[in-house]
Protein backbone atom coordinates (compact mmCIF):
# COMPACT_ATOMS: atom_id res chain seq x y z
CA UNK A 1 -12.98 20.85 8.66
CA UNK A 2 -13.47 17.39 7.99
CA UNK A 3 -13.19 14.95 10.90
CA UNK A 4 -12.41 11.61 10.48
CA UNK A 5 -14.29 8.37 12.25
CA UNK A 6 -11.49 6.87 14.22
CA UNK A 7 -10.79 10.53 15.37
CA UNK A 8 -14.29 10.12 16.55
CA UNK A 9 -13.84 7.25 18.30
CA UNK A 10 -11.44 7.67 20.35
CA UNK A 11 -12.74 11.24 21.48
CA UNK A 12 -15.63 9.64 22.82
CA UNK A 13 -13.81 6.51 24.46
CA UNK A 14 -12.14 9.27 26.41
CA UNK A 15 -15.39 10.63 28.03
CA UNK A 16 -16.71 9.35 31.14
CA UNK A 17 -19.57 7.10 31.13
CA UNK A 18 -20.41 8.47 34.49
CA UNK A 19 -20.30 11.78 33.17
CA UNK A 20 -22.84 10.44 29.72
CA UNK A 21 -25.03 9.23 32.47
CA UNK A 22 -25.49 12.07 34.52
CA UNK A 23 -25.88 14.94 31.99
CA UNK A 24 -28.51 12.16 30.08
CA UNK A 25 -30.86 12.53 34.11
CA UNK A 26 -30.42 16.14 34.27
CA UNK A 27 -31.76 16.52 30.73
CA UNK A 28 -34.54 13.90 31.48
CA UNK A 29 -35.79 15.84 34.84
CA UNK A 30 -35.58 19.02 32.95
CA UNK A 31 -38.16 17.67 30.77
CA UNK A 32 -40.12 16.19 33.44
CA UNK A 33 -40.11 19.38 35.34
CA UNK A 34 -41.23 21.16 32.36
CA UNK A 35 -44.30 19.01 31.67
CA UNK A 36 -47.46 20.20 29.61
CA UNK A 37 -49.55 23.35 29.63
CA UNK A 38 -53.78 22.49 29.32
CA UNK A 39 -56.39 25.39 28.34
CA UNK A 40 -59.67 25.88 26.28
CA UNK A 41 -58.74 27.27 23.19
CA UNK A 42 -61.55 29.88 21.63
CA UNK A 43 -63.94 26.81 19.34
CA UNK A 44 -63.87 25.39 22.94
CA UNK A 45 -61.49 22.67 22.56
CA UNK A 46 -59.23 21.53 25.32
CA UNK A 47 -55.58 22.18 23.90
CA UNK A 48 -51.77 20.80 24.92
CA UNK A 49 -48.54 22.33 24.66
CA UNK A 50 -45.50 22.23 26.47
CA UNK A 51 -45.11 25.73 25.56
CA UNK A 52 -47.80 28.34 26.46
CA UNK A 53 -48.68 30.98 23.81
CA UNK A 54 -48.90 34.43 24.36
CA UNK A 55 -52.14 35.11 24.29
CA UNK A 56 -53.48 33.20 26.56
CA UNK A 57 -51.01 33.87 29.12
CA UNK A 58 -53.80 35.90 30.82
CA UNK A 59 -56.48 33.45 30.30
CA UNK A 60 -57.32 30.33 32.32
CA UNK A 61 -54.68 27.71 31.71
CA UNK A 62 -53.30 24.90 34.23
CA UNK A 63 -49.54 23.18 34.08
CA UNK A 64 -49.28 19.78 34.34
CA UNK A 65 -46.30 17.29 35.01
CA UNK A 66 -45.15 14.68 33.04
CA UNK A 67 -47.65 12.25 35.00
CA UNK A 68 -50.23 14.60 33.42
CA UNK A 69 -51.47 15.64 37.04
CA UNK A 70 -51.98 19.21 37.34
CA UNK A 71 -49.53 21.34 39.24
CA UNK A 72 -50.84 24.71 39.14
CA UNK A 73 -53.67 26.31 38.01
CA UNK A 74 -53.80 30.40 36.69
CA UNK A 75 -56.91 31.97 36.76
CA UNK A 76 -58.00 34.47 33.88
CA UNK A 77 -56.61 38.27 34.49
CA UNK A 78 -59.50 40.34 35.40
CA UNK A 79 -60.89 43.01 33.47
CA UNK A 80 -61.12 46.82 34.03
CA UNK A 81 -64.92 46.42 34.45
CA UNK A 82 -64.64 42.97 36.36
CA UNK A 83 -62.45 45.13 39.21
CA UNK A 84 -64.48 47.89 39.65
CA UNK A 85 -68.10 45.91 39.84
CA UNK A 86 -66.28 43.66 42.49
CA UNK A 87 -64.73 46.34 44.27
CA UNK A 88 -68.35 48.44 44.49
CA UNK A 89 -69.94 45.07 45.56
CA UNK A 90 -67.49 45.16 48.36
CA UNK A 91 -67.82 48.62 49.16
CA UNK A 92 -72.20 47.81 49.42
CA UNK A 93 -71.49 44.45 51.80
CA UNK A 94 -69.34 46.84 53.83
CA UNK A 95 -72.13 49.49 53.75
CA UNK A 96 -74.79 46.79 54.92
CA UNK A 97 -72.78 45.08 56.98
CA UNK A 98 -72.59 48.81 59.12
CA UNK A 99 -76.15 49.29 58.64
CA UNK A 100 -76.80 45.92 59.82
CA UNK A 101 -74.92 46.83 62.79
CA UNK A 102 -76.46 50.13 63.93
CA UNK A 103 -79.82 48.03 63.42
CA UNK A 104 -78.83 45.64 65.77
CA UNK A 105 -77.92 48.21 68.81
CA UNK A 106 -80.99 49.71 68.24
CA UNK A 107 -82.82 46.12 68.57
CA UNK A 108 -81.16 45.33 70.84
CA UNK A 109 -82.04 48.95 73.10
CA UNK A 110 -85.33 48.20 72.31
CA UNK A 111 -85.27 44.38 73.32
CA UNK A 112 -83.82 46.02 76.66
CA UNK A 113 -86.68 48.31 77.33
CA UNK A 114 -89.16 45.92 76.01
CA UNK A 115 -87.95 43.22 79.04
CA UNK A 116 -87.63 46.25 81.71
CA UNK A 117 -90.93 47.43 81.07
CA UNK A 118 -93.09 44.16 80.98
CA UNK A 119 -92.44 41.10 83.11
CA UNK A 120 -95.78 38.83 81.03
CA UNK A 121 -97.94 38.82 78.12
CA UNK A 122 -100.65 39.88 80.59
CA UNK A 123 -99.02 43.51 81.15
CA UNK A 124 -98.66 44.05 77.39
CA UNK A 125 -101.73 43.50 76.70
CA UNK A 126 -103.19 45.77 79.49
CA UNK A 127 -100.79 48.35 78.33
CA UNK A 128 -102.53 48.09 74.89
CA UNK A 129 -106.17 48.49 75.33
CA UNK A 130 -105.62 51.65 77.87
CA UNK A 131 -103.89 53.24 74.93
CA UNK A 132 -106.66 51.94 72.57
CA UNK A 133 -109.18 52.55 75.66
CA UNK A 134 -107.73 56.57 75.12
CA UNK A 135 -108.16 56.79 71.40
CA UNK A 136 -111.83 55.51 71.78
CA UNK A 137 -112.65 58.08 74.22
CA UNK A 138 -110.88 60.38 71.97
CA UNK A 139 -112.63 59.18 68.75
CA UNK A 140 -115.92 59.31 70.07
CA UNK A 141 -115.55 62.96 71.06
CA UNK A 142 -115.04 63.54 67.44
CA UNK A 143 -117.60 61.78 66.38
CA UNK A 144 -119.88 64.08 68.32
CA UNK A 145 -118.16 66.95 67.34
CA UNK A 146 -119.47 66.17 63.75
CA UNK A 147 -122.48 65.05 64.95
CA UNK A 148 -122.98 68.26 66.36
CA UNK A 149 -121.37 70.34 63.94
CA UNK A 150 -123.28 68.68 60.82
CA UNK A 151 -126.45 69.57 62.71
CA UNK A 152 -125.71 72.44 62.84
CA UNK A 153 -124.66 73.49 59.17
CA UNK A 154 -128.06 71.27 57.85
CA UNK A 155 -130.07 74.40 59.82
CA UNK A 156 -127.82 77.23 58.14
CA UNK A 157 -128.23 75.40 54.82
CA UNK A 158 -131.89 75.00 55.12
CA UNK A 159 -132.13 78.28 56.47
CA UNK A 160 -129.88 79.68 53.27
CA UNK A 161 -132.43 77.84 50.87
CA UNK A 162 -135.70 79.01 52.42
CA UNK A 163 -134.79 82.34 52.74
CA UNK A 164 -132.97 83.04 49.92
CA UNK A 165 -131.91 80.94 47.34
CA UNK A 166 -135.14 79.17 46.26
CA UNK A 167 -136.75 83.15 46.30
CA UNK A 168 -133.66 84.17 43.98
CA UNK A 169 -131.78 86.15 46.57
CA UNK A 170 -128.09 86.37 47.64
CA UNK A 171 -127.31 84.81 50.39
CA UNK A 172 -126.05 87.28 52.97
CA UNK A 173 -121.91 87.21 53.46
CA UNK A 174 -122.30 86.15 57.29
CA UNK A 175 -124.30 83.50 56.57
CA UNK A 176 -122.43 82.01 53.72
CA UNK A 177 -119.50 82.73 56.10
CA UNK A 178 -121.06 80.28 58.52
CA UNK A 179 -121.86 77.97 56.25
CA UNK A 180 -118.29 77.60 54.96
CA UNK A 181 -116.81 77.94 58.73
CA UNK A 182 -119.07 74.67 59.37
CA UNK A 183 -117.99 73.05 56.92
CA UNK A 184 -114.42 73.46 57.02
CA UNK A 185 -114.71 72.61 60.48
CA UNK A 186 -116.54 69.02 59.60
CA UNK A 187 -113.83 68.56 57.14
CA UNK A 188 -110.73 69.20 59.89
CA UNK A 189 -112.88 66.84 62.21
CA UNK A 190 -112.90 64.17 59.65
CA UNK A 191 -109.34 64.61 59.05
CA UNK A 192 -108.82 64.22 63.24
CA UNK A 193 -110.81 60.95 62.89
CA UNK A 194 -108.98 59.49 60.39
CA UNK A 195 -105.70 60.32 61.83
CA UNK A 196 -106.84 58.36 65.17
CA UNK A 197 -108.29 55.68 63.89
CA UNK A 198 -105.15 55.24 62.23
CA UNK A 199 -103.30 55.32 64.94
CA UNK A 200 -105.13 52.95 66.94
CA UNK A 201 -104.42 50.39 63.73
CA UNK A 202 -100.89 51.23 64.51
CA UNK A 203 -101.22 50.43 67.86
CA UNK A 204 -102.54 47.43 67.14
CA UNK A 205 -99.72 46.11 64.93
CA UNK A 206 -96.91 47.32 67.81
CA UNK A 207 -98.96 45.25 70.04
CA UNK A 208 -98.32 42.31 67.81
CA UNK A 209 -94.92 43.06 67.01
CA UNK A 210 -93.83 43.31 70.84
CA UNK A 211 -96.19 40.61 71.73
CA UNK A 212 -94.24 38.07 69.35
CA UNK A 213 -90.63 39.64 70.43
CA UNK A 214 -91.33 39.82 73.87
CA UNK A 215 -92.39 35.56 73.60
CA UNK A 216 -88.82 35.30 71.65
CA UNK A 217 -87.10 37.06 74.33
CA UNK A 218 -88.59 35.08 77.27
CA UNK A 219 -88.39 31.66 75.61
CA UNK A 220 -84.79 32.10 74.69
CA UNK A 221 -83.97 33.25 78.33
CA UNK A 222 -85.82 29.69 79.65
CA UNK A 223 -83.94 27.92 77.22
């Protein structure tokens, strides 16, 4: 249907200007409000829209007004592997932060003990060398245990080779008997002397270890 211009006309004298006006600043906020959408499109080049595509709905992208300031900012949906390798690094911190904890009541029990038991440096250390002053005793006992012991094998070894092996005989079941008792019984004795002199290293190191709590207790409790 064909309408003519002074139909026009008049049609639109009747219509409130105050009406034109308003519907003209509801049209221009809606565009405001809508402003821009920024992201960084895959060759890495920031990219504008005031629509957002699809696909990058769940990647990073911010909204901005129509000042250009931005409004909101959506992170990138996280993926299947993302979720679980931040959940199981949550589950570990929880795991350490437990361990941590049982740690720290037994430190703290032995802190406790540490305090009851000595009131000075002097007292730990005195503590110390009669253990150490025990082991030595202990060690040298051993010591002449193989002393003894090695003695005695040399004479049932000699005794083996003079009578028997440099002649071309057997030597006789109770004395090879003897001869491997002996020896066994160095070897066991060598394996007690180890075993204490490792233990008096590990006394040692204790000592140290309490030594330098025991000065971080006390200086704490002056301070």
């Amino acid at each position: 249907m064909l309408v003519s211009a002074k139909y026009l006309y008049v049609c639109l004298k009747k219509i409130s200007l105050p009406l034109v006006a308003a519907a003209l600043c509801i049209a221009a906020g809606s565009a405001s409000a809508a402003g821009m959408y920024k992201w960084i499109g895959e060759n890495g080049q920031v990219r504008y829209s005031d629509r957002l595509p699809a696909k990058q709905a769940k990647k990073k992208h911010q909204q901005l007004n129509s000042q250009g300031v931005v409004v909101t900012t959506t992170e990138a949906a996280r993926s299947d592997e993302e979720i679980a390798a931040e959940a199981e690094a949550k589950r570990k911190a929880e795991e350490q932060a437990k361990e941590d904890a049982k740690l720290k009541v037994v430190q703290d029990k032995k802190d406790k003990v540490l305090l009851l038991t000595f009131s000075s440096e002097k007292e730990l250390a005195l503590a110390r060398d009669d253990r150490i002053e025990v082991l030595d005793s202990v060690i040298q006992l051993i010591n002449k245990s193989i002393t003894s012991t090695q003695a005695t094998l040399r004479e049932l070894e000699t005794s083996a080779e003079q009578n028997y092996s440099s002649q071309g005989k057997e030597v006789p079941g109770g004395l090879a008997q003897k001869i491997e008792h002996f020896t066994r019984k160095i070897e066991n004795r060598a394996d007690q002397l180890l075993l204490k002199i490792e233990e008096k290293d590990r006394i040692n190191e204790q000592f140290e270890l309490d030594l330098a709590r025991f000065r971080e207790l006390t200086s704490a409790e002056n301070n």
